[in-house]
PDB file of N, CA and C in Angstrom:
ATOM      1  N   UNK A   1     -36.081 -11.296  47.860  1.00  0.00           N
ATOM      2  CA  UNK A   1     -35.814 -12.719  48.013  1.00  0.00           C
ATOM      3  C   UNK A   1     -36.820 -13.358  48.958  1.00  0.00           C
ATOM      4  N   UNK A   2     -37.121 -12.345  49.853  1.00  0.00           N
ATOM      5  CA  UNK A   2     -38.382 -12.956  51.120  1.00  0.00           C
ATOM      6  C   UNK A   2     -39.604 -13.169  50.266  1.00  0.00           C
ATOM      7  N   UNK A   3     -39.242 -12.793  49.743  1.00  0.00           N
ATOM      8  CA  UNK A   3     -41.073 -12.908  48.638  1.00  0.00           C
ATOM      9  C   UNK A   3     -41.063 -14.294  47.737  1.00  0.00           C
ATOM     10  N   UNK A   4     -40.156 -14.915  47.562  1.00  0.00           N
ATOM     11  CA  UNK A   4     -40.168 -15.917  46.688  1.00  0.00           C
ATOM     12  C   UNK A   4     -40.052 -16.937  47.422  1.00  0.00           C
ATOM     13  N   UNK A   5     -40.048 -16.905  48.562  1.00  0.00           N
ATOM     14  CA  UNK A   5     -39.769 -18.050  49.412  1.00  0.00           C
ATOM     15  C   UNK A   5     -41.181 -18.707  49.580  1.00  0.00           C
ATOM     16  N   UNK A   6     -40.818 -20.054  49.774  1.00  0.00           N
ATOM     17  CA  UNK A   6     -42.406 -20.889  50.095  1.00  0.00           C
ATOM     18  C   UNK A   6     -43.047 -20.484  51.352  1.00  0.00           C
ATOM     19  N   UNK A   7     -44.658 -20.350  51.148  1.00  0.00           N
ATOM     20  CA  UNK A   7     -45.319 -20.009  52.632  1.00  0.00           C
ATOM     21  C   UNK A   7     -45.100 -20.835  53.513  1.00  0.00           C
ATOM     22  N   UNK A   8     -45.150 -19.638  54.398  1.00  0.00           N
ATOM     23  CA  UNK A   8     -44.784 -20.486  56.085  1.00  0.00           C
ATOM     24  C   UNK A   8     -43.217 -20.960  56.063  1.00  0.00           C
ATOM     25  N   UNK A   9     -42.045 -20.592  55.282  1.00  0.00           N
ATOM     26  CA  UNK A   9     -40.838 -20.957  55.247  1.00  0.00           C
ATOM     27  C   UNK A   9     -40.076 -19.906  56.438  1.00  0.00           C
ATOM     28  N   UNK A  10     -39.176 -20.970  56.816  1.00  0.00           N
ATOM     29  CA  UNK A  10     -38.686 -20.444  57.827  1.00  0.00           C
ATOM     30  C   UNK A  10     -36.761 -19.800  57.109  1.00  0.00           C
ATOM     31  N   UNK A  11     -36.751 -18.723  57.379  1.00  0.00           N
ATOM     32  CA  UNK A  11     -35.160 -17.885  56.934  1.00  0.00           C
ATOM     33  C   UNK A  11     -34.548 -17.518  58.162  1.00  0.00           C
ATOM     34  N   UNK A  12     -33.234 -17.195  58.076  1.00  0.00           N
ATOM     35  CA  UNK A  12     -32.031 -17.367  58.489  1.00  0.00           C
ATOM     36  C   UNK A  12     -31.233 -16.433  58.089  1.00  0.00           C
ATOM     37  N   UNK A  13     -30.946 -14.875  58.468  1.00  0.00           N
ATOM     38  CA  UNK A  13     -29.581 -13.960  57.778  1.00  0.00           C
ATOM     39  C   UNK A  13     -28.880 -13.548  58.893  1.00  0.00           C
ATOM     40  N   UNK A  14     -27.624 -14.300  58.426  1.00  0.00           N
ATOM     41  CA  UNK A  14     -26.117 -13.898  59.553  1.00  0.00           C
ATOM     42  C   UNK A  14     -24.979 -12.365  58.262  1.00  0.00           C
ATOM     43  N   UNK A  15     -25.206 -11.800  58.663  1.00  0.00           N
ATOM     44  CA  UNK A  15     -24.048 -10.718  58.502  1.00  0.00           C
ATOM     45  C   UNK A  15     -22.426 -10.669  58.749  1.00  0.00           C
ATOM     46  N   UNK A  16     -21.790 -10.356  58.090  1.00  0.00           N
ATOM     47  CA  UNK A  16     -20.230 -10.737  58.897  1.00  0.00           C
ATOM     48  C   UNK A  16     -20.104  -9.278  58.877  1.00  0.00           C
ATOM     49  N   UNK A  17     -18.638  -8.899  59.673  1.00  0.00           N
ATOM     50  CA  UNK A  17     -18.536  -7.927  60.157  1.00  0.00           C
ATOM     51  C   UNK A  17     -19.439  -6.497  59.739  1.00  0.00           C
ATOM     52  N   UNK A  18     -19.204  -5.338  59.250  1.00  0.00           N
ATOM     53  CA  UNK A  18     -19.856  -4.268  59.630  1.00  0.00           C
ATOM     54  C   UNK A  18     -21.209  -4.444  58.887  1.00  0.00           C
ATOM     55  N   UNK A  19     -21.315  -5.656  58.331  1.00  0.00           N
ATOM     56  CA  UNK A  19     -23.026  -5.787  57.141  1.00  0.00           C
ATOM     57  C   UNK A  19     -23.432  -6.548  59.052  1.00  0.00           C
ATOM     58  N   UNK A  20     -23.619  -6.992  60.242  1.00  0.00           N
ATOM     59  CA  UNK A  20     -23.917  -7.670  60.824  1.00  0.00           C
ATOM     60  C   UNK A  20     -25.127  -6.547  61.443  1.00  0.00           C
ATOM     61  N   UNK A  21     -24.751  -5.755  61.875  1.00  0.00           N
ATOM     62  CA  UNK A  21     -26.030  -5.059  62.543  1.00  0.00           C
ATOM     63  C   UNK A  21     -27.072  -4.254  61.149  1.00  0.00           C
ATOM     64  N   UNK A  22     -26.974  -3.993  60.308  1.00  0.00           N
ATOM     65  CA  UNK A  22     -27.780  -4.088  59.329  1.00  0.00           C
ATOM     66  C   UNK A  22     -28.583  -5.194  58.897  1.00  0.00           C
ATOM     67  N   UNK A  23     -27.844  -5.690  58.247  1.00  0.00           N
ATOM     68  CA  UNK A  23     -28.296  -7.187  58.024  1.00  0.00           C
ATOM     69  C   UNK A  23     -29.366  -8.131  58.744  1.00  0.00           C
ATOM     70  N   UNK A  24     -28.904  -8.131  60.017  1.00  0.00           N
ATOM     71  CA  UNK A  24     -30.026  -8.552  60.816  1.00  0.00           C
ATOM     72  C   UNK A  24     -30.729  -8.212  61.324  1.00  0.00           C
ATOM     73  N   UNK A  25     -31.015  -6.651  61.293  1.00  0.00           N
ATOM     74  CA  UNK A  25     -32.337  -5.710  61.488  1.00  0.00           C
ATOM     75  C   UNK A  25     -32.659  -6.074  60.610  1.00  0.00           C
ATOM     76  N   UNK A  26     -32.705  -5.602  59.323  1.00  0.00           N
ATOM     77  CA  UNK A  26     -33.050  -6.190  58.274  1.00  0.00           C
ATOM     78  C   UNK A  26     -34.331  -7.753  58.074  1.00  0.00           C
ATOM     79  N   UNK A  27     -33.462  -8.485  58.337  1.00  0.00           N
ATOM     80  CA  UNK A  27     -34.057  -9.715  59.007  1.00  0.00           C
ATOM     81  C   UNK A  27     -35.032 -10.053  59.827  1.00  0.00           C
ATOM     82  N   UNK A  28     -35.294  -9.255  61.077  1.00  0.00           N
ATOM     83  CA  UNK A  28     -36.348  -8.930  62.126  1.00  0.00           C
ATOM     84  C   UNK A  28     -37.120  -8.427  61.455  1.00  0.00           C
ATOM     85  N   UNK A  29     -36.682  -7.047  60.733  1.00  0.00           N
ATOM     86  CA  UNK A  29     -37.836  -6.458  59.943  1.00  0.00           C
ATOM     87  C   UNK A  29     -38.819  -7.218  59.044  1.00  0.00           C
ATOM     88  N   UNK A  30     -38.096  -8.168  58.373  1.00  0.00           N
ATOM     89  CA  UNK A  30     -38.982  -9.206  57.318  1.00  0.00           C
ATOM     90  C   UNK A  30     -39.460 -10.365  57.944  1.00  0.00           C
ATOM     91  N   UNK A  31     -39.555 -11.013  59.124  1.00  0.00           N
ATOM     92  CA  UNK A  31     -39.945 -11.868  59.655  1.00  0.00           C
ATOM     93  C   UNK A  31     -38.890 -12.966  59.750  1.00  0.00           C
ATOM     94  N   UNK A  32     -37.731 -12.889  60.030  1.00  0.00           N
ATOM     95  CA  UNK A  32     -36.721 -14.174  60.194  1.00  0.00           C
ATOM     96  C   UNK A  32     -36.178 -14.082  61.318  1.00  0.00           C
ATOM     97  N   UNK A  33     -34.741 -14.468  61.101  1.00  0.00           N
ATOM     98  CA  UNK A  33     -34.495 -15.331  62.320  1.00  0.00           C
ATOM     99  C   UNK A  33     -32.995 -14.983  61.942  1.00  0.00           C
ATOM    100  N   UNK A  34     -32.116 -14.546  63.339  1.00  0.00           N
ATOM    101  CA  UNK A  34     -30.560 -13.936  62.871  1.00  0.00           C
ATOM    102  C   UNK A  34     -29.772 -15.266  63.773  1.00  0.00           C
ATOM    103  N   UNK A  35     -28.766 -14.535  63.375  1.00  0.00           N
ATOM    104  CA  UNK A  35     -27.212 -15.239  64.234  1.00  0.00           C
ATOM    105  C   UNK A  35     -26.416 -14.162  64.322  1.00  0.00           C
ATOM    106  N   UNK A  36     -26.121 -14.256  65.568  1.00  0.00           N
ATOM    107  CA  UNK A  36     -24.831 -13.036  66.076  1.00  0.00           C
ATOM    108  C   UNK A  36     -23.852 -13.435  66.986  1.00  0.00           C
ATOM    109  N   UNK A  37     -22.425 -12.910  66.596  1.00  0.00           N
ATOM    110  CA  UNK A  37     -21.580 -13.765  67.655  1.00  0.00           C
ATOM    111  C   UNK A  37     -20.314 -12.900  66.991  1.00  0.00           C
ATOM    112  N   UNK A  38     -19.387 -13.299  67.786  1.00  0.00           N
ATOM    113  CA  UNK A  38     -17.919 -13.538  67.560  1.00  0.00           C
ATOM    114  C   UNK A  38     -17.826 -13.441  66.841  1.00  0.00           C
ATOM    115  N   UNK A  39     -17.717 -14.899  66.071  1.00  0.00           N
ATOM    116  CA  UNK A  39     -17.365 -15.521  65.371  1.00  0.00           C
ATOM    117  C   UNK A  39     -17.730 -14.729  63.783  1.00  0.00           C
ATOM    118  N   UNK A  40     -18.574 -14.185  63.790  1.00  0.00           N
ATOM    119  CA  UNK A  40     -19.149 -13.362  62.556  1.00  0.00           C
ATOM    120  C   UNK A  40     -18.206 -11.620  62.756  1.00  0.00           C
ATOM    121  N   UNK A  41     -18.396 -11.210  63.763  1.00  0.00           N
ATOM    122  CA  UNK A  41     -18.112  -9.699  64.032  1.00  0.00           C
ATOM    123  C   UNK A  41     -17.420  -9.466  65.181  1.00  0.00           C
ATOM    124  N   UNK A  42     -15.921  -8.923  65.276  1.00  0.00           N
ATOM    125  CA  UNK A  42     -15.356  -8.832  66.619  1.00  0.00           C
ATOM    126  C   UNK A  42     -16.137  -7.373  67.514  1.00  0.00           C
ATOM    127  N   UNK A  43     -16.360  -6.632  66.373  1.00  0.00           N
ATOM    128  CA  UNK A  43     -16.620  -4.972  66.992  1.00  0.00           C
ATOM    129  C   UNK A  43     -18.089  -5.116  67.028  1.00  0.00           C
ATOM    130  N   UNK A  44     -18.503  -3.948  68.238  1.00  0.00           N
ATOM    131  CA  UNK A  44     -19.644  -4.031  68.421  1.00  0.00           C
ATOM    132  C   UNK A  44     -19.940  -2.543  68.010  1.00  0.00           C
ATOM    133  N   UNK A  45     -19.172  -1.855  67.845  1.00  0.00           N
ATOM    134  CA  UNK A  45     -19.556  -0.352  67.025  1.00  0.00           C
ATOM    135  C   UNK A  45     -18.331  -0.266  66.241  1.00  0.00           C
ATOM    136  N   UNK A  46     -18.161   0.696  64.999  1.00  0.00           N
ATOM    137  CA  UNK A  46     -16.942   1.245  64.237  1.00  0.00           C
ATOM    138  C   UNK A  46     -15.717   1.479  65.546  1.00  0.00           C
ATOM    139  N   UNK A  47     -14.658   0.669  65.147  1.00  0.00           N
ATOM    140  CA  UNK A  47     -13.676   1.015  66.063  1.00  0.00           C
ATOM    141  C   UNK A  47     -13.611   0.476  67.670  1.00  0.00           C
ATOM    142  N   UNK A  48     -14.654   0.130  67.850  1.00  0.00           N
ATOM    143  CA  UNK A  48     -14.693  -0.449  69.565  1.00  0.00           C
ATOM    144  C   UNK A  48     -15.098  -2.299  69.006  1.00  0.00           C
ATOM    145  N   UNK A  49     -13.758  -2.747  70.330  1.00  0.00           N
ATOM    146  CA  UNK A  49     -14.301  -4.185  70.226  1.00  0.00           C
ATOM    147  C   UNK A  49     -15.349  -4.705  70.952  1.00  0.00           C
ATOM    148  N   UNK A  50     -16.255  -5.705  70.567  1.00  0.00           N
ATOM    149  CA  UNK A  50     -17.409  -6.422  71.617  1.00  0.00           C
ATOM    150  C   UNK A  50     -16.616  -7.045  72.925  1.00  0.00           C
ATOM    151  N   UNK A  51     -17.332  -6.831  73.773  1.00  0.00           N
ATOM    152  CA  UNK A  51     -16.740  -7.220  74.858  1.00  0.00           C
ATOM    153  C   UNK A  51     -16.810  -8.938  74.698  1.00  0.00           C
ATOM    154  N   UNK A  52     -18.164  -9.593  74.524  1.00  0.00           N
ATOM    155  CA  UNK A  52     -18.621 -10.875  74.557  1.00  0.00           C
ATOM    156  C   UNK A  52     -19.607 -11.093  73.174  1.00  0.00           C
ATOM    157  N   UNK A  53     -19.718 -12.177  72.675  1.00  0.00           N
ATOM    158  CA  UNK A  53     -21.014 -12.674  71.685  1.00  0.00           C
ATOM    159  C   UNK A  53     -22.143 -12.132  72.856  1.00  0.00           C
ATOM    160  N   UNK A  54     -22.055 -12.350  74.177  1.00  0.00           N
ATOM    161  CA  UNK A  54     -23.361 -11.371  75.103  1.00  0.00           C
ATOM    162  C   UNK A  54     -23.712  -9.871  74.622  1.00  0.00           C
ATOM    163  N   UNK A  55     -22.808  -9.388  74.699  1.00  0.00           N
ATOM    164  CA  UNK A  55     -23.381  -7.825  74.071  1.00  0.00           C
ATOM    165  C   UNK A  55     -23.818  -7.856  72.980  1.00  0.00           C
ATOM    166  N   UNK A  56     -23.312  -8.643  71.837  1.00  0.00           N
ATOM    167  CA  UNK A  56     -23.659  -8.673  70.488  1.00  0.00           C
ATOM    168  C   UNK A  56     -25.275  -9.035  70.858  1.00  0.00           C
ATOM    169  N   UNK A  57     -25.669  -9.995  71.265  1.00  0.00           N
ATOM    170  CA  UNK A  57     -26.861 -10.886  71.465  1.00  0.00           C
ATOM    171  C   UNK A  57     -27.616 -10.338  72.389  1.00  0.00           C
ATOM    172  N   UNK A  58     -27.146  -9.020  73.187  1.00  0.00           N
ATOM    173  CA  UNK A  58     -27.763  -8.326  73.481  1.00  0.00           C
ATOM    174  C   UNK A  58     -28.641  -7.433  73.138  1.00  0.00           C
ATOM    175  N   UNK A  59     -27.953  -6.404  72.067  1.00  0.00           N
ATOM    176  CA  UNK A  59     -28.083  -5.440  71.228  1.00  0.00           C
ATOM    177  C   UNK A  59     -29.319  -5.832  70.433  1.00  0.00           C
ATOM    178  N   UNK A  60     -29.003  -7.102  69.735  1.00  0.00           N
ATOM    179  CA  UNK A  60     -29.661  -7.801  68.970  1.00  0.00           C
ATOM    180  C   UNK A  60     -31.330  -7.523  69.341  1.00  0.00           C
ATOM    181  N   UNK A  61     -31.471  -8.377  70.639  1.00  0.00           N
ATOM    182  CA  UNK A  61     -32.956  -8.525  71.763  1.00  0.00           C
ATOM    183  C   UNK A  61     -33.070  -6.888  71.921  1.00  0.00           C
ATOM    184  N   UNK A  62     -32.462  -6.054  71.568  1.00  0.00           N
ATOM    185  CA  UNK A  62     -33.057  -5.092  72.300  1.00  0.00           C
ATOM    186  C   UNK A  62     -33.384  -4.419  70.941  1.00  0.00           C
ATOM    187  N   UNK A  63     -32.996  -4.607  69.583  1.00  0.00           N
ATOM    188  CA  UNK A  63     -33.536  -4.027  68.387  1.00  0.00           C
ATOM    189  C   UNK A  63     -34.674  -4.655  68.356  1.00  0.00           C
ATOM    190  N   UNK A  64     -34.914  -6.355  68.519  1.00  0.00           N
ATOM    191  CA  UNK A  64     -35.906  -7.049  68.455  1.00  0.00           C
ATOM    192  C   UNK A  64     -36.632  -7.022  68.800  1.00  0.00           C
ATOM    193  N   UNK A  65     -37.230  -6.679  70.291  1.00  0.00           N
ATOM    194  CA  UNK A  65     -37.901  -6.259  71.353  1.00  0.00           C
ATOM    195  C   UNK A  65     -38.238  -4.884  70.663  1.00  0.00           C
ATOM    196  N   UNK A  66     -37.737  -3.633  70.192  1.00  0.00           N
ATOM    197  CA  UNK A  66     -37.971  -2.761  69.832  1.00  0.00           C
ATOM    198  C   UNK A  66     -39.223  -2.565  68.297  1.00  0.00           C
ATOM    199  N   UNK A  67     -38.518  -3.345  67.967  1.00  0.00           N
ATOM    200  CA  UNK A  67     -39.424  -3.777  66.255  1.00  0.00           C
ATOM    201  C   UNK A  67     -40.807  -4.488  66.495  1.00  0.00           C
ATOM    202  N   UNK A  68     -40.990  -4.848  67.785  1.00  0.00           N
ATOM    203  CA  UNK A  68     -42.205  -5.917  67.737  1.00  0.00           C
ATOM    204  C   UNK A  68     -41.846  -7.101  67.735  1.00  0.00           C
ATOM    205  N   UNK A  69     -40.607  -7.647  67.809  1.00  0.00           N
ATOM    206  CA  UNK A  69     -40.667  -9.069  68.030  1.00  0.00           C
ATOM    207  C   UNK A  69     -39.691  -9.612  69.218  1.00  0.00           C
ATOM    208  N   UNK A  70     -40.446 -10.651  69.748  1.00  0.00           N
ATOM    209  CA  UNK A  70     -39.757 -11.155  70.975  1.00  0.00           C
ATOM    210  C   UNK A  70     -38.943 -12.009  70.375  1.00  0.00           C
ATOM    211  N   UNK A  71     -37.904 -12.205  71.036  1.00  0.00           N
ATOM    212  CA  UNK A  71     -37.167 -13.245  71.013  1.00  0.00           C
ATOM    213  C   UNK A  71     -37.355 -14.668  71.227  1.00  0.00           C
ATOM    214  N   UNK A  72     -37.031 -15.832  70.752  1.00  0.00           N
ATOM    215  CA  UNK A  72     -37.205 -17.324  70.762  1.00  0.00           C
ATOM    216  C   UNK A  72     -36.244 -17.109  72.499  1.00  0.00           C
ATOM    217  N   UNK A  73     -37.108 -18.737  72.835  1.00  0.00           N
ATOM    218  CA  UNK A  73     -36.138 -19.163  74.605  1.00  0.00           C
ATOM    219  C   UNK A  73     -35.576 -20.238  73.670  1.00  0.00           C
ATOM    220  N   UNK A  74     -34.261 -20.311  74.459  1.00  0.00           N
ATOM    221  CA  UNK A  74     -33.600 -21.485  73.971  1.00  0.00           C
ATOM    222  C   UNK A  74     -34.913 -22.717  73.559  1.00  0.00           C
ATOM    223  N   UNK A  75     -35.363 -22.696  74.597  1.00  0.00           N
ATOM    224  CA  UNK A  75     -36.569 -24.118  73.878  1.00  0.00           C
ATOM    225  C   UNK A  75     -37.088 -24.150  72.864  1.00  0.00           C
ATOM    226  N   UNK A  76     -37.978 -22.961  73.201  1.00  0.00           N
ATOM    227  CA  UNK A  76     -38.099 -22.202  71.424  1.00  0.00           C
ATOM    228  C   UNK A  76     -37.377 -22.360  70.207  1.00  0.00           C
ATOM    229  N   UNK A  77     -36.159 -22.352  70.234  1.00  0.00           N
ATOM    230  CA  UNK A  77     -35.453 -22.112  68.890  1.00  0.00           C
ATOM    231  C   UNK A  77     -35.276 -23.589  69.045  1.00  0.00           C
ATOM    232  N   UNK A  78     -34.630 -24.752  70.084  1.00  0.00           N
ATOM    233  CA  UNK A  78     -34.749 -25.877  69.638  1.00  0.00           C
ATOM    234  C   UNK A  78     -35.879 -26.255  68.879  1.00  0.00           C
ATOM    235  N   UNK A  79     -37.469 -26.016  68.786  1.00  0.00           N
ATOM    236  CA  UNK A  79     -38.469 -26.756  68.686  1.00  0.00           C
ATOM    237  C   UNK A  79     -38.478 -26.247  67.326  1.00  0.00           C
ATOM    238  N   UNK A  80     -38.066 -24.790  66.899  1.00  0.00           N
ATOM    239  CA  UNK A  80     -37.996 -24.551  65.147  1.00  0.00           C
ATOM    240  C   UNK A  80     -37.188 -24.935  64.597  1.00  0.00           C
ATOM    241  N   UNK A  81     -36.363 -25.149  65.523  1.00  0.00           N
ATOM    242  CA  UNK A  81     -34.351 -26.305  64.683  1.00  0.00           C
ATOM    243  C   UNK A  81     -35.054 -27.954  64.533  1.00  0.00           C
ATOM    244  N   UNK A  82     -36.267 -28.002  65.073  1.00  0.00           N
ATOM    245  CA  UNK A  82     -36.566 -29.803  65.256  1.00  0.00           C
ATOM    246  C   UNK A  82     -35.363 -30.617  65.942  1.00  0.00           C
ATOM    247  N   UNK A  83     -34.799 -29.587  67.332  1.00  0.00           N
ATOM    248  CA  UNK A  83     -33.958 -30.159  68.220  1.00  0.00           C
ATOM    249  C   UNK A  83     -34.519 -30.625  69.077  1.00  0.00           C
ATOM    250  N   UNK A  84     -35.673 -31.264  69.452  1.00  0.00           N
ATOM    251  CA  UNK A  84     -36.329 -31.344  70.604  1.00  0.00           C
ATOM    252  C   UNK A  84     -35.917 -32.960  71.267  1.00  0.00           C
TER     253      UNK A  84
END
């Protein structure tokens, strides 16, 4: 699906529960952009609950950071949302 997309297009994959940490490796891996929270996934492993959307969004930065890609600063992600 990343392949058919227009150049220079910007993507977006949120996962709900146990597709969430796949899914958005996944995502890093192809050049996009995730969402992680709560609100998508209570557990942060099989059987254990997340303490906070922080650990989730933790985990996240630290696969990301791992793969080669840094993370957006809040400013950052405003200026690709055209929240500025």
């Amino acid at each position: 699906m990343v392949d058919n997309l227009p150049e220079g297009a910007e993507f977006n994959v949120l996962g709900f529960g146990r597709h969430q940490l796949p899914l958005t490796t996944m995502s890093i891996l192809l050049g996009g952009h995730v969402r992680v929270g709560l609100e998508d996934n209570v557990y942060y492993r099989q059987g254990e609950l997340a303490e906070s959307s922080a650990q989730l969004v933790e985990r996240t930065v630290e696969i990301a950071r791992s793969l080669g890609r840094e993370p957006a600063t809040p400013d950052q992600a405003r200026e690709l949302l055209g929240l500025h």
